[in-house]
Protein backbone atom coordinates (compact mmCIF):
# COMPACT_ATOMS: atom_id res chain seq x y z
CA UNK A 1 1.20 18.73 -66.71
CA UNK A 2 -0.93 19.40 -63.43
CA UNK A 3 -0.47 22.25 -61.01
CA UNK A 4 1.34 20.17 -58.05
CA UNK A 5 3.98 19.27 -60.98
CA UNK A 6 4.59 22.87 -61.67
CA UNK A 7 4.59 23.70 -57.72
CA UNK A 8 7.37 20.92 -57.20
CA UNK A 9 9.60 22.71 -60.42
CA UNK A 10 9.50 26.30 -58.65
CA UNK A 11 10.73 24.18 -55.06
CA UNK A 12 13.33 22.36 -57.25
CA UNK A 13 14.77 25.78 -58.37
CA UNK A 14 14.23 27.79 -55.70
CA UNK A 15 10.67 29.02 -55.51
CA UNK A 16 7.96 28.64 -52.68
CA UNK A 17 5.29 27.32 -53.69
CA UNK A 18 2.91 29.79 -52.41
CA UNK A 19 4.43 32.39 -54.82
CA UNK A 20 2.02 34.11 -56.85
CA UNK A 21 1.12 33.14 -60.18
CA UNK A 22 -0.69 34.98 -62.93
CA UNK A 23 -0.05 32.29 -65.72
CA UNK A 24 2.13 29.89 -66.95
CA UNK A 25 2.98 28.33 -70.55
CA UNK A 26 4.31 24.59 -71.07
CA UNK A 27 6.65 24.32 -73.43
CA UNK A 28 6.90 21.38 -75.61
CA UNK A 29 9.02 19.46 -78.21
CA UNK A 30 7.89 16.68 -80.39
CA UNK A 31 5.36 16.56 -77.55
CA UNK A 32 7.91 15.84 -74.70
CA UNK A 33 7.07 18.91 -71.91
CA UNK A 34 10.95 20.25 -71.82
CA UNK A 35 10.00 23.56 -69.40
CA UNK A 36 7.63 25.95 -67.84
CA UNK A 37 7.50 29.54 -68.26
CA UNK A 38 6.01 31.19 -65.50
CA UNK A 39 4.43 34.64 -64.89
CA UNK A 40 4.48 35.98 -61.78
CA UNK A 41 1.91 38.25 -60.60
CA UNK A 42 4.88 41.05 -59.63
CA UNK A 43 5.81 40.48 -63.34
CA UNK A 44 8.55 38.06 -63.03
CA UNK A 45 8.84 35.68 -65.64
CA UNK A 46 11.35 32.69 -65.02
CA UNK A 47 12.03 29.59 -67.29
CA UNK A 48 12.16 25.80 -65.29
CA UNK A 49 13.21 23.37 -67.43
CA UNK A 50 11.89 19.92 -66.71
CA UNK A 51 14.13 16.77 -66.68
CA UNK A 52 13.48 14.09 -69.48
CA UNK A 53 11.57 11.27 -68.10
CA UNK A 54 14.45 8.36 -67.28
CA UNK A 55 17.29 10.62 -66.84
């Protein structure tokens, strides 16, 4: 998953996309990507799931 796919998930639920990051984790099953965690650096952490590919 690249960095401008992560930056258009935090638009698509409400994010900028200048916010802060200190990390993020992709989360995977049966090696579909199915969300994002990301770490904020104010200590946030939010969950964006990611729609299946041809929904």
């Amino acid at each position: 998953m690249k960095l401008s796919e992560i930056r258009a998930l935090l638009r698509d639920n409400g994010y900028t996309t200048t916010s802060q990051l200190d990390r993020f984790d992709v989360k995977r099953a049966a090696g579909a990507v199915i969300g994002v965690d990301v770490m904020f650096t104010d200590g946030t952490v939010a969950y964006l799931p990611v729609e299946p590919e041809g929904a």
